[in-house]
Protein backbone atom coordinates (compact mmCIF):
# COMPACT_ATOMS: atom_id res chain seq x y z
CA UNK A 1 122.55 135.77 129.05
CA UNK A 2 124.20 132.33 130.13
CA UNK A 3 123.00 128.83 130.81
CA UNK A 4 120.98 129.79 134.26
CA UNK A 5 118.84 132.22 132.29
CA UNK A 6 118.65 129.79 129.10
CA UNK A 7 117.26 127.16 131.50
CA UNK A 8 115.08 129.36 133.21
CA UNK A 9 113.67 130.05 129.66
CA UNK A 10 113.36 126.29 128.95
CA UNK A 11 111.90 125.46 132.14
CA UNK A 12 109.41 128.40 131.59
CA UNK A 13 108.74 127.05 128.40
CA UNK A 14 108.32 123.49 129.47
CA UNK A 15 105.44 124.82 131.87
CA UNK A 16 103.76 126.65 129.72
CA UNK A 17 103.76 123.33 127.68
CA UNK A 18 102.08 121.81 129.87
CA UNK A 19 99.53 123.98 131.43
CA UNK A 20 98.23 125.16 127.75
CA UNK A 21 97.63 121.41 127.67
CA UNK A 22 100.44 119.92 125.37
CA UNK A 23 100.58 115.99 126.01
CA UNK A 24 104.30 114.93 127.63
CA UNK A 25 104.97 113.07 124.54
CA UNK A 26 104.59 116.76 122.75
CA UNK A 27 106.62 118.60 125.04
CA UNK A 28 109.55 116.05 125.50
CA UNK A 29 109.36 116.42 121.32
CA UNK A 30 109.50 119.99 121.23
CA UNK A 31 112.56 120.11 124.50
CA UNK A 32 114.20 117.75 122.44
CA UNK A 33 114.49 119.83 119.18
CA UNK A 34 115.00 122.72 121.76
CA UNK A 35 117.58 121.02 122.87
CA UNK A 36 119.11 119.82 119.58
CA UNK A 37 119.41 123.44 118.37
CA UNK A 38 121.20 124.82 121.37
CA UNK A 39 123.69 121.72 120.81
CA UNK A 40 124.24 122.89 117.02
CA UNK A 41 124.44 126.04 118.20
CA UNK A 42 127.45 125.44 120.90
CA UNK A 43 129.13 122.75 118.02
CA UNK A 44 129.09 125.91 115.51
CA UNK A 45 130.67 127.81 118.71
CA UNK A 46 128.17 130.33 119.14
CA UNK A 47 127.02 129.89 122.52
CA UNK A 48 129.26 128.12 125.21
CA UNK A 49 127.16 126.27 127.95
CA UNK A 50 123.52 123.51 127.18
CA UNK A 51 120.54 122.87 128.24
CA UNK A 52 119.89 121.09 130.92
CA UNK A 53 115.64 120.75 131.42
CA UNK A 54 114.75 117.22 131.40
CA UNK A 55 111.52 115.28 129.47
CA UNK A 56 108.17 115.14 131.66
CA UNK A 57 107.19 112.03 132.56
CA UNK A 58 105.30 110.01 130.10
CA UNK A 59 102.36 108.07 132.34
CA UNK A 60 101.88 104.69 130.00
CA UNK A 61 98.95 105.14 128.41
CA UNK A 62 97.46 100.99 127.32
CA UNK A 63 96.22 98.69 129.32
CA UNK A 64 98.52 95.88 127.71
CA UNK A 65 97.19 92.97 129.28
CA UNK A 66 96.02 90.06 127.85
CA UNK A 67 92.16 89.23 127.99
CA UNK A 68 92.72 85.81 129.43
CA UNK A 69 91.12 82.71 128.28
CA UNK A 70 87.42 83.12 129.52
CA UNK A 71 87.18 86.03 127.77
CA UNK A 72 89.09 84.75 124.48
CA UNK A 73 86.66 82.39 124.59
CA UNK A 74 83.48 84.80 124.91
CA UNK A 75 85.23 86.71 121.58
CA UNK A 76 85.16 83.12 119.97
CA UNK A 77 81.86 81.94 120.48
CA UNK A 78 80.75 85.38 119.65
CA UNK A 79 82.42 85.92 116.70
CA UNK A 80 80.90 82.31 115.75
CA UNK A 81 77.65 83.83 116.41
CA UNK A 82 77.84 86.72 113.62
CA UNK A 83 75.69 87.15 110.92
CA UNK A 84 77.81 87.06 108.45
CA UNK A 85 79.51 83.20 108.10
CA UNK A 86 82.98 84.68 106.17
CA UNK A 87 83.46 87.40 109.33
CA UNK A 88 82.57 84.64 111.71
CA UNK A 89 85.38 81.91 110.27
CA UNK A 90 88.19 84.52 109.67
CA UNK A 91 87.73 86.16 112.87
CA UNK A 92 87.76 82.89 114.59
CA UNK A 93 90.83 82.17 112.56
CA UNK A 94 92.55 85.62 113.61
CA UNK A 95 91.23 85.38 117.29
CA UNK A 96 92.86 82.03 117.68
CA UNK A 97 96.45 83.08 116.56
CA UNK A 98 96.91 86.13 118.36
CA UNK A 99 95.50 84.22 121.39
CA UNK A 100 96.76 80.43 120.88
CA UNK A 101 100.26 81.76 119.14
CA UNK A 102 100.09 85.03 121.17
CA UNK A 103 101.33 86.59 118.37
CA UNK A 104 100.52 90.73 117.66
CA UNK A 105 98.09 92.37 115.02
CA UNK A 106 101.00 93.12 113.04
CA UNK A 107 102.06 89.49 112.74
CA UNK A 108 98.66 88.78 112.01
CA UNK A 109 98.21 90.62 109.29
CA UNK A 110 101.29 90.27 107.78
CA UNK A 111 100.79 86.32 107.31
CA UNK A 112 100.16 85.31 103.71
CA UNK A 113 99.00 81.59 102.65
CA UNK A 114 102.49 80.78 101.44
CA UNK A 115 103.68 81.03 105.29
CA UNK A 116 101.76 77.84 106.00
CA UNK A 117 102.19 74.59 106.44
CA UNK A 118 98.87 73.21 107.90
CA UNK A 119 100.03 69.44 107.20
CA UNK A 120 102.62 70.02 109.74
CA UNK A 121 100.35 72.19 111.95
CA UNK A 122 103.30 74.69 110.99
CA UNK A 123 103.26 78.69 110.49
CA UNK A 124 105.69 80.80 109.59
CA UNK A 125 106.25 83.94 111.35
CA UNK A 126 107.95 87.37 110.55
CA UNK A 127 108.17 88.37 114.63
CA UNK A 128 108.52 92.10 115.62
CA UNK A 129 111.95 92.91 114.76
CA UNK A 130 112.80 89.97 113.17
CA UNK A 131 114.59 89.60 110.18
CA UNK A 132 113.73 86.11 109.48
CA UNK A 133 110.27 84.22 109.69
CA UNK A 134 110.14 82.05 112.32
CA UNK A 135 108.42 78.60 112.43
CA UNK A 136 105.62 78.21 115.01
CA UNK A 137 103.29 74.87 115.62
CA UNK A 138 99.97 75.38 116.05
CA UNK A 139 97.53 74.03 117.89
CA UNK A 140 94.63 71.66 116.52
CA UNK A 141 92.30 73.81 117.45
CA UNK A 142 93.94 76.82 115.35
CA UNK A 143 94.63 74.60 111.97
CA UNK A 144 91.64 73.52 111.80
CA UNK A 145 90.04 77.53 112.39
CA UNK A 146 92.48 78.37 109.67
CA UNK A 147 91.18 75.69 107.72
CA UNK A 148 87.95 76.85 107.59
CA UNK A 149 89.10 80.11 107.12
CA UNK A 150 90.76 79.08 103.79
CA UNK A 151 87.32 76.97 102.17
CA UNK A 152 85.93 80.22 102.21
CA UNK A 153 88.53 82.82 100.97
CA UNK A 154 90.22 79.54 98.73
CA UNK A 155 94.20 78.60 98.66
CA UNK A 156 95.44 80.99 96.23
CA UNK A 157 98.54 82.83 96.73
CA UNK A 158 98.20 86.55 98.54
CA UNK A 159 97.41 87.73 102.16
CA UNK A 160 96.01 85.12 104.29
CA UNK A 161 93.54 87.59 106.16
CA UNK A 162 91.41 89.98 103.22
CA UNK A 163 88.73 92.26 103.65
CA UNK A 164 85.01 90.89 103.46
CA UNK A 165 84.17 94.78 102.72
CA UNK A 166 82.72 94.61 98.68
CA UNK A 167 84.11 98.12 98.13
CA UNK A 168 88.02 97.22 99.65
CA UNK A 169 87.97 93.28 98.21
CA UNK A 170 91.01 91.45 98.85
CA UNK A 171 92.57 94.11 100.60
């Protein structure tokens, strides 16, 4: 029927998306492979004209700002206050790089005890989309949380961050 009735369709489609309750990130998937096939479809030289329907707008979704220090110092001196004494040192020592290092969970967690260097107050770090690890100093204040992080899960080789959990140990 032509490209004005094709995008008539999409846009049809595209509302009906949306009013049966489909998230943006859903439809923009679905108009994209829509999309896609009518492209294959006009390469292969079966239909002659494209579609033309743009995404929805995708409304952000995280609140991606930091806590700030008064309140990354509340999470401190509560995780201090924990009943269990392992928890309470590692998730000092966790709280204290993302917040001193500003570093992301995936950094974190990705750290073994070969990436430090705590006579140097060193780290090394595999950023996001890095390729290479990257040496950070840290702070007193972090070495020595780390520190006492590593009397109680010991120096030997393997993530630096492990499970407490008896049924996932080490993990």
């Amino acid at each position: 029927a032509g490209q004005g009735s094709a995008n008539h369709l999409a846009l049809q489609f595209r509302n009906n998306l949306m009013e049966t309750g489909k998230s943006p990130n859903t439809t923009n998937r679905r108009l994209a492979s829509l999309r896609s096939m009518v492209k294959l479809a006009r390469m292969l030289g079966m239909v002659t004209w494209t579609i033309d329907v743009g995404n929805v707008k995708v409304e952000p979704y995280r609140d991606t700002r930091r806590p700030g220090g008064t309140n990354v110092c509340r999470m401190i001196n509560a995780a201090r206050k924990g009943r269990n004494p392992k928890k309470a040192r590692r998730d000092v020592a966790i709280l204290r790089l993302l917040h001193d290092l500003a570093l992301g969970r995936g950094e974190v967690v990705a750290l073994d005890v070969a990436d430090l260097e705590l006579a140097r107050d060193a780290i090394h770090v595999l950023g996001k989309g890095r390729t290479q690890k990257q040496v950070l100093t840290l702070p007193q204040q972090t070495t020595k949380a780390i520190m006492d992080w590593l009397e109680v899960r010991g120096d030997e080789a393997g993530p630096l961050f492990t499970s407490l959990d008896n049924s996932r140990k080490g993990q």
